[in-house]
Protein backbone atom coordinates (compact mmCIF):
# COMPACT_ATOMS: atom_id res chain seq x y z
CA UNK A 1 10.44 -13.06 -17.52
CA UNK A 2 7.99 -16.04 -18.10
CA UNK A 3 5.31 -14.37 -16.41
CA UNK A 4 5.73 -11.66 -18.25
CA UNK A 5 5.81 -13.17 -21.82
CA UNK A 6 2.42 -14.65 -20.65
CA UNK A 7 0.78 -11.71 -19.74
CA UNK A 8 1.33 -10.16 -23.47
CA UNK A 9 -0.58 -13.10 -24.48
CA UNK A 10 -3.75 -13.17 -22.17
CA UNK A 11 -5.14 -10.83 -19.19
CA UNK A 12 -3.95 -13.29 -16.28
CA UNK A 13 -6.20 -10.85 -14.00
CA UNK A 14 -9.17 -11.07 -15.88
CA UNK A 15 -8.13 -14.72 -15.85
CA UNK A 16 -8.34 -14.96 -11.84
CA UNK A 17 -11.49 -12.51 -11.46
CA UNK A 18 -13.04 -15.65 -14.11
CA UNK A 19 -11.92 -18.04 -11.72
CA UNK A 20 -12.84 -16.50 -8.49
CA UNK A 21 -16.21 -16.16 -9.95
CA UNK A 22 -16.75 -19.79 -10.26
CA UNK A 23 -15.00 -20.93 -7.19
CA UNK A 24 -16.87 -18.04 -4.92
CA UNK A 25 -14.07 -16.25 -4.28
CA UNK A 26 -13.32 -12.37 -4.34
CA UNK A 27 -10.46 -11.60 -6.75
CA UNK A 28 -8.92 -7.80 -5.91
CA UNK A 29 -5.95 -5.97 -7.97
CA UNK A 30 -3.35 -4.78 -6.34
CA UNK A 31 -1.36 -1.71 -7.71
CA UNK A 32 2.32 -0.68 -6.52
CA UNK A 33 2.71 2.65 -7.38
CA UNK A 34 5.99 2.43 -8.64
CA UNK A 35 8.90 0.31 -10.59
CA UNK A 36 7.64 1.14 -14.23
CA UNK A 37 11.60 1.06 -14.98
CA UNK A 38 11.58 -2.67 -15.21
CA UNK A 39 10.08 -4.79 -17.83
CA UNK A 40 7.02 -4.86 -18.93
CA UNK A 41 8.06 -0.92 -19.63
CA UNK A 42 4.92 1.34 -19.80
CA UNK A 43 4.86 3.81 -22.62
CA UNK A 44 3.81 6.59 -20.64
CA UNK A 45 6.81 5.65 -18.37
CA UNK A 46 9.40 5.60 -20.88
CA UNK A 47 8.04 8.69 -23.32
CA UNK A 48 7.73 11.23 -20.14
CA UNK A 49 10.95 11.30 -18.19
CA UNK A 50 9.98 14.94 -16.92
CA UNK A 51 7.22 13.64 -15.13
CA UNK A 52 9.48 11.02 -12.83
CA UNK A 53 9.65 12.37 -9.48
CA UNK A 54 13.26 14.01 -8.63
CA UNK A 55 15.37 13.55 -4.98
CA UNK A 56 17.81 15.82 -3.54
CA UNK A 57 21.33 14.34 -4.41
CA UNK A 58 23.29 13.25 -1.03
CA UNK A 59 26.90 12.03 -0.78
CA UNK A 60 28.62 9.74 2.18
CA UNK A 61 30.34 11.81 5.28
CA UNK A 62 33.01 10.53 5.53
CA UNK A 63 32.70 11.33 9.84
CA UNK A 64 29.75 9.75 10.23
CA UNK A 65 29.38 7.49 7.16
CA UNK A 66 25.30 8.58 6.72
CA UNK A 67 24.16 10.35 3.26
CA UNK A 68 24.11 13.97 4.07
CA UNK A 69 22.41 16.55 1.13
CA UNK A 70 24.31 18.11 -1.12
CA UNK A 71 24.28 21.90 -1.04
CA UNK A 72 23.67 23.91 -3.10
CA UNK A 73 20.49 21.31 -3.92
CA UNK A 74 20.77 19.52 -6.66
CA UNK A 75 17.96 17.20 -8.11
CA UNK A 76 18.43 13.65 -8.85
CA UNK A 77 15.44 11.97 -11.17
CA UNK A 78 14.09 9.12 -9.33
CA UNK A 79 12.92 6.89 -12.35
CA UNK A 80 10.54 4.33 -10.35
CA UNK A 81 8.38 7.36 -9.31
CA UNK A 82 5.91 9.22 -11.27
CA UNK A 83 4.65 12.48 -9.12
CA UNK A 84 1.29 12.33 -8.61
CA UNK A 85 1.79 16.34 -8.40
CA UNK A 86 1.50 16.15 -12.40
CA UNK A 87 -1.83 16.08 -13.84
CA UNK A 88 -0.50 14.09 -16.75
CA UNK A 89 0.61 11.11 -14.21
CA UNK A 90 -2.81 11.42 -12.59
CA UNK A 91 -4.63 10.70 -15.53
CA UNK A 92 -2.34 8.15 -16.80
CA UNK A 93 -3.33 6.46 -13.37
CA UNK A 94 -6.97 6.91 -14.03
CA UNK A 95 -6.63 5.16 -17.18
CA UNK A 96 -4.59 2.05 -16.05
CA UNK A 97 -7.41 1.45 -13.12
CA UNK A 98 -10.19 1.95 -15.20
CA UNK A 99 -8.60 -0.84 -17.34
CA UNK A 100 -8.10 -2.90 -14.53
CA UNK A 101 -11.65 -2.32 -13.37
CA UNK A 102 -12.83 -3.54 -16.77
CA UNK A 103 -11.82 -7.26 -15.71
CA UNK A 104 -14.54 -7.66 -13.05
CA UNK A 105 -12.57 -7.11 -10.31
CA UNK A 106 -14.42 -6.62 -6.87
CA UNK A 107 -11.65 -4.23 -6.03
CA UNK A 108 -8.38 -2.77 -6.29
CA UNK A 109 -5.44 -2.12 -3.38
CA UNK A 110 -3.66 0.93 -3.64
CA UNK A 111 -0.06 0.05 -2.18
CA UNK A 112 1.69 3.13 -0.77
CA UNK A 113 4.22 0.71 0.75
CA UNK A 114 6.15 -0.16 -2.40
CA UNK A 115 7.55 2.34 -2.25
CA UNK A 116 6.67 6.13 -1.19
CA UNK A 117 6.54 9.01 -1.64
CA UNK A 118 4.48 9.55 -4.36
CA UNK A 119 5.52 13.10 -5.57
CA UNK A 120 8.71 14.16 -4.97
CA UNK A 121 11.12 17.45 -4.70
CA UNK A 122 9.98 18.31 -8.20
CA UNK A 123 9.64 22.42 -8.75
CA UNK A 124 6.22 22.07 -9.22
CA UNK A 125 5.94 20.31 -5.73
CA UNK A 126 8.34 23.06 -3.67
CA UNK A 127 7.17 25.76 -4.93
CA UNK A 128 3.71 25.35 -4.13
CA UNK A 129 4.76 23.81 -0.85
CA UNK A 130 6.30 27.17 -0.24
CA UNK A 131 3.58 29.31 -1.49
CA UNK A 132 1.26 27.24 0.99
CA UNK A 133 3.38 26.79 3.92
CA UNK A 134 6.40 29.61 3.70
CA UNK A 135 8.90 26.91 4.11
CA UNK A 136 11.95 25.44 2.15
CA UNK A 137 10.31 22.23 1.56
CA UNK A 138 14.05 20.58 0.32
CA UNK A 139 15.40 21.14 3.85
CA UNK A 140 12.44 18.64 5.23
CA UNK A 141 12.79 14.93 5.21
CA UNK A 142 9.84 14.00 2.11
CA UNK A 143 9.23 10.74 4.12
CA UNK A 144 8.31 12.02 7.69
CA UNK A 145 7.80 15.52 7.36
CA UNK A 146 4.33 16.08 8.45
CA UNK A 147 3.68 18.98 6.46
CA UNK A 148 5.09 17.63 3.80
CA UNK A 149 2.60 14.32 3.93
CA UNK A 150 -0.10 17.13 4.26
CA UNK A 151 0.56 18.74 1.05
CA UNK A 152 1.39 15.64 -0.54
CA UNK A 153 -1.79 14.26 0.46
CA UNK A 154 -3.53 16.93 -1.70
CA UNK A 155 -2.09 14.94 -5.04
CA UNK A 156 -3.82 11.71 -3.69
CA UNK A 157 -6.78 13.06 -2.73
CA UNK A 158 -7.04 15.08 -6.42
CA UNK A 159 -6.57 11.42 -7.94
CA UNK A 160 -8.93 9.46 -5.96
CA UNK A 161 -11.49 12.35 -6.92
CA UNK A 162 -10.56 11.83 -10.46
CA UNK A 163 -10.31 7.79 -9.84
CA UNK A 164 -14.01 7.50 -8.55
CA UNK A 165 -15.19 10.17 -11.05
CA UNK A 166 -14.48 8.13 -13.66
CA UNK A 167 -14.77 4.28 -12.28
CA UNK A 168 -17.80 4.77 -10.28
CA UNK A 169 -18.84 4.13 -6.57
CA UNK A 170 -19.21 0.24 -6.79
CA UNK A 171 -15.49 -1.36 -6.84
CA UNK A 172 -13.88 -1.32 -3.92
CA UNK A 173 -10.79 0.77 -3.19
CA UNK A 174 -8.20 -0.50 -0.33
CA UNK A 175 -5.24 1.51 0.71
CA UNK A 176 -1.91 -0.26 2.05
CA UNK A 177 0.04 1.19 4.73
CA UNK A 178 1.24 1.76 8.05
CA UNK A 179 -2.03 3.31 9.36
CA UNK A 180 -4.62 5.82 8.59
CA UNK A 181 -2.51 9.04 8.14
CA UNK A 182 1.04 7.68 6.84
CA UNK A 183 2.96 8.42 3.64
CA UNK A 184 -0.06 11.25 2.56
CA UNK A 185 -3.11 8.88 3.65
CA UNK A 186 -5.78 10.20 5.20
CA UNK A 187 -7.56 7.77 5.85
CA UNK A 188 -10.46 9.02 8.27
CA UNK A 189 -11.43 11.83 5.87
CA UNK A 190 -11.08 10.19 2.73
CA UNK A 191 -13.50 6.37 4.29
CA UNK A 192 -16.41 9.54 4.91
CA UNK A 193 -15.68 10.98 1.51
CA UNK A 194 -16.38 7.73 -0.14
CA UNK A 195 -12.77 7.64 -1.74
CA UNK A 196 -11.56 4.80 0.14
CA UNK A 197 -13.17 1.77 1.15
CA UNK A 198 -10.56 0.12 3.25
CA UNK A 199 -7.32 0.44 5.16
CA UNK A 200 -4.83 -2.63 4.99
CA UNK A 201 -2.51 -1.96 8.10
CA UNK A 202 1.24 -3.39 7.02
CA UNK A 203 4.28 -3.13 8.18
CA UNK A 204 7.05 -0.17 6.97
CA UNK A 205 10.32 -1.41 9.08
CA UNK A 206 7.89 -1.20 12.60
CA UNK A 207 8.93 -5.11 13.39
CA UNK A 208 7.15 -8.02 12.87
CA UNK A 209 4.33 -8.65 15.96
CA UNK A 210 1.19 -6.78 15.99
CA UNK A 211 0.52 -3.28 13.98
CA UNK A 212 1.10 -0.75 16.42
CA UNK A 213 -1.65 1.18 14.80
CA UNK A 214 -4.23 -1.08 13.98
CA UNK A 215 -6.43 0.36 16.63
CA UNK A 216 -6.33 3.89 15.31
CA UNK A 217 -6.90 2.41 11.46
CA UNK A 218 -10.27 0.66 13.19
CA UNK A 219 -10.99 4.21 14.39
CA UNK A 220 -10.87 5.79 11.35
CA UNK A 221 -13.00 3.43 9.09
CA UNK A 222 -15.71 3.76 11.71
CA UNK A 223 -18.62 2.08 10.60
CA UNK A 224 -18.17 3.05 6.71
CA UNK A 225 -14.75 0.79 6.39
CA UNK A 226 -13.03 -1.90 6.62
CA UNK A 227 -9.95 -2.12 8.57
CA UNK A 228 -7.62 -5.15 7.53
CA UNK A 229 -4.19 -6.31 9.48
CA UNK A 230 -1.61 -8.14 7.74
CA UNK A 231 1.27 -9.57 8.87
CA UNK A 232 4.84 -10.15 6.97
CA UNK A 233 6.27 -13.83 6.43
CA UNK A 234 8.82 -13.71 9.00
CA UNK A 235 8.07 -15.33 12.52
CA UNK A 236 7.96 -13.60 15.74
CA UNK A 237 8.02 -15.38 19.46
CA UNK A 238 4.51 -14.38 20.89
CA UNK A 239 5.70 -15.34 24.37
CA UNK A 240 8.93 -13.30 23.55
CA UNK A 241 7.43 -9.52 23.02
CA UNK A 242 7.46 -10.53 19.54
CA UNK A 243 10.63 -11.07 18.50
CA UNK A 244 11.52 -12.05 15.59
CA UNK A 245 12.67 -15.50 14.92
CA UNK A 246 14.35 -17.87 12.22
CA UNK A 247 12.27 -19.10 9.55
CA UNK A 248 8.41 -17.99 8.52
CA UNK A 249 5.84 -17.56 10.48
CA UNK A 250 4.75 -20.48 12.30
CA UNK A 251 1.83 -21.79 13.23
CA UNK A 252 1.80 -20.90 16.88
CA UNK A 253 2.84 -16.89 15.72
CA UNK A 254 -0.26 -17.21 13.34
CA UNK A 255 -3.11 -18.08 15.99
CA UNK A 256 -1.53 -15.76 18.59
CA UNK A 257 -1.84 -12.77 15.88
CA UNK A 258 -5.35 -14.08 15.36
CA UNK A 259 -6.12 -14.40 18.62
CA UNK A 260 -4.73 -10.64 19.46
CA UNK A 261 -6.81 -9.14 16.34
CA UNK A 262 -9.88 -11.00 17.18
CA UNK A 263 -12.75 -8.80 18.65
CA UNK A 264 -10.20 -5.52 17.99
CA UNK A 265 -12.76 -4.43 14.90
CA UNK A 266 -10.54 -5.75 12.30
CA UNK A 267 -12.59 -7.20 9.08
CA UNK A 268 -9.97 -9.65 8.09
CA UNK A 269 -6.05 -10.86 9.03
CA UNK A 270 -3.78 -11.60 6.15
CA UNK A 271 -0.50 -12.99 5.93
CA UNK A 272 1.68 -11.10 3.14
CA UNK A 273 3.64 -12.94 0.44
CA UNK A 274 1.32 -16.26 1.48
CA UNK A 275 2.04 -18.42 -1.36
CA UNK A 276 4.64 -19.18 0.55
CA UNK A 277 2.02 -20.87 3.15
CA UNK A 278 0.76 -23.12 0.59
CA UNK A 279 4.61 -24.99 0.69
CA UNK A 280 3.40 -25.86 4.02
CA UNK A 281 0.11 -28.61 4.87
CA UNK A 282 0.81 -27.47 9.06
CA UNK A 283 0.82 -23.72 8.36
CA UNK A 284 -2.21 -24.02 6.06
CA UNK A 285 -4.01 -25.81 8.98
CA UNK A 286 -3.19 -23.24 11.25
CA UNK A 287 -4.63 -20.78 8.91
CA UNK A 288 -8.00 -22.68 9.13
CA UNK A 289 -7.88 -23.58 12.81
CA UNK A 290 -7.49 -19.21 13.19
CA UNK A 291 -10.09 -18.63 10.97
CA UNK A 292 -12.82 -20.80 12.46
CA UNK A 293 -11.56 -20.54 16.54
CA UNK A 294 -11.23 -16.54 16.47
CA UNK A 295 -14.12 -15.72 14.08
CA UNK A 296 -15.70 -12.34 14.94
CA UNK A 297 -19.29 -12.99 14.88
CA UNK A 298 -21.43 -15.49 16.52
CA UNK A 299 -23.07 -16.86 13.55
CA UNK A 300 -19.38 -18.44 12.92
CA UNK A 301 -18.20 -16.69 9.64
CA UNK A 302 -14.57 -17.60 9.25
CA UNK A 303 -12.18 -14.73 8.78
CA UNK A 304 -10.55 -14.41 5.51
């Protein structure tokens, strides 16, 4: 709540993109795609309930004890979620970004980690789904389905045309998730479009060592991207298969992630949540040590 009371009195955004400027360093957004039912409320939020996206209602079994779908369906609104299937929500999208982009920022991260999907079992979305595919889309799991991500992916792409359209070719557009095609990224075909600049590969409950798909997100960027790893505060045993550990991530977990992305074709290695680093003078050492023992070129540039 204090952070928020600040930012209704100054742009803390435009505030950092000031700073980075005179301090040399590159200041990026970074846009979760969902939880406008929480303070600061956004108008567009709040005044358009029928564009939330909607869920199939489930109840307990009391056999097995997992959520099982109600049937007949039945649609539960899912407030946090505003379908990208609308072109209302699209636009509204458009709008906050090219706001954002005002500040000077050199780019901004599209998270489609917190939290998917981005269009739901709303009637618009089934019954084109149908008309496309000549399948009950409600009887399909929205989060793994394949086709499902495909038509999905169609909403995406229509607002990174739109996106683009109207904030130009210049700023720099990231995507978060777990690899090139997950939760209706594609991220192969939209890096040659010129949608997409970069892929951040981060974790979606796949454990804590190395991305399991960072190789395939280098393959998709090619030469036109930029393929980033990040890794989640939590520390893993590199000598152990990666197991997770007590505690964050340690200094020794840091270089050996370093060390393993180093020379793979990944542009930088972050560590998520990191202010949590700067609590810590050995882990911020560490962090240095990585970037100027593993850096990718010969010339010496120190990863970021």
């Amino acid at each position: 709540m204090p952070y928020i009371g600040l930012a209704q009195k100054f742009d803390p955004l435009k505030t950092a993109v000031d700073y980075g400027t005179t301090t040399d360093v590159d200041v990026h957004a970074w846009v979760r795609l969902t939880n406008f039912n929480r303070e600061p409320y956004a108008n567009f939020w709040r005044d358009h309930p029928e564009y939330h996206a909607r869920m199939l209602k489930t109840q307990r079994d009391p056999t097995t004890g997992q959520q099982t779908v109600i049937k007949p369906y039945q649609l539960d609104r899912y407030p946090r979620v505003l379908s990208f299937a609308y072109p209302e929500v699209r636009s509204f999208y458009v709008s906050f970004f090219q706001q954002i982009a005002s500040t000077g920022t050199s780019g901004i991260m599209i998270d489609l980690l917190r939290h998917p999907p981005i269009a739901g079992y709303e009637p618009i979305v089934t019954e084109s789904f149908r008309e496309a595919y000549g399948k009950e889309m409600r009887e399909l799991d929205i989060y793994h389905d394949a086709l499902i991500q495909e038509h999905v992916s169609g909403y995406m792409k229509q607002f990174l045309v739109e996106l683009r359209n109207t904030i130009g070719d210049d700023i720099e557009v990231s995507v978060r998730c777990s690899g090139p095609r997950k939760f209706a990224l594609r991220g192969k075909e939209w890096i040659a479009e010129g949608l997409i600049n970069t892929i951040i590969d981060g974790h979606w409950y796949s454990g804590y060592g190395p991305r399991p798909t960072i190789d395939s997100t280098v393959e998709a960027v090619g030469a036109q991207g930029r393929a980033l790893a990040v890794a989640e505060v939590s520390d893993v045993d590199p000598k152990d298969h990666w197991k997770r550990r007590e505690g964050y991530l340690s200094a020794e977990a840091i270089n050996a992630l370093t060390r393993h992305y180093s020379g793979r074709g990944v542009a930088a290695f972050g560590l998520y949540e990191s202010t949590v680093f700067t609590w810590r003078p050995d882990i911020r050492r560490a962090i240095r040590q990585s970037g100027w023992a593993f850096a990718p070129d010969a010339v010496g540039k120190r990863q970021e």
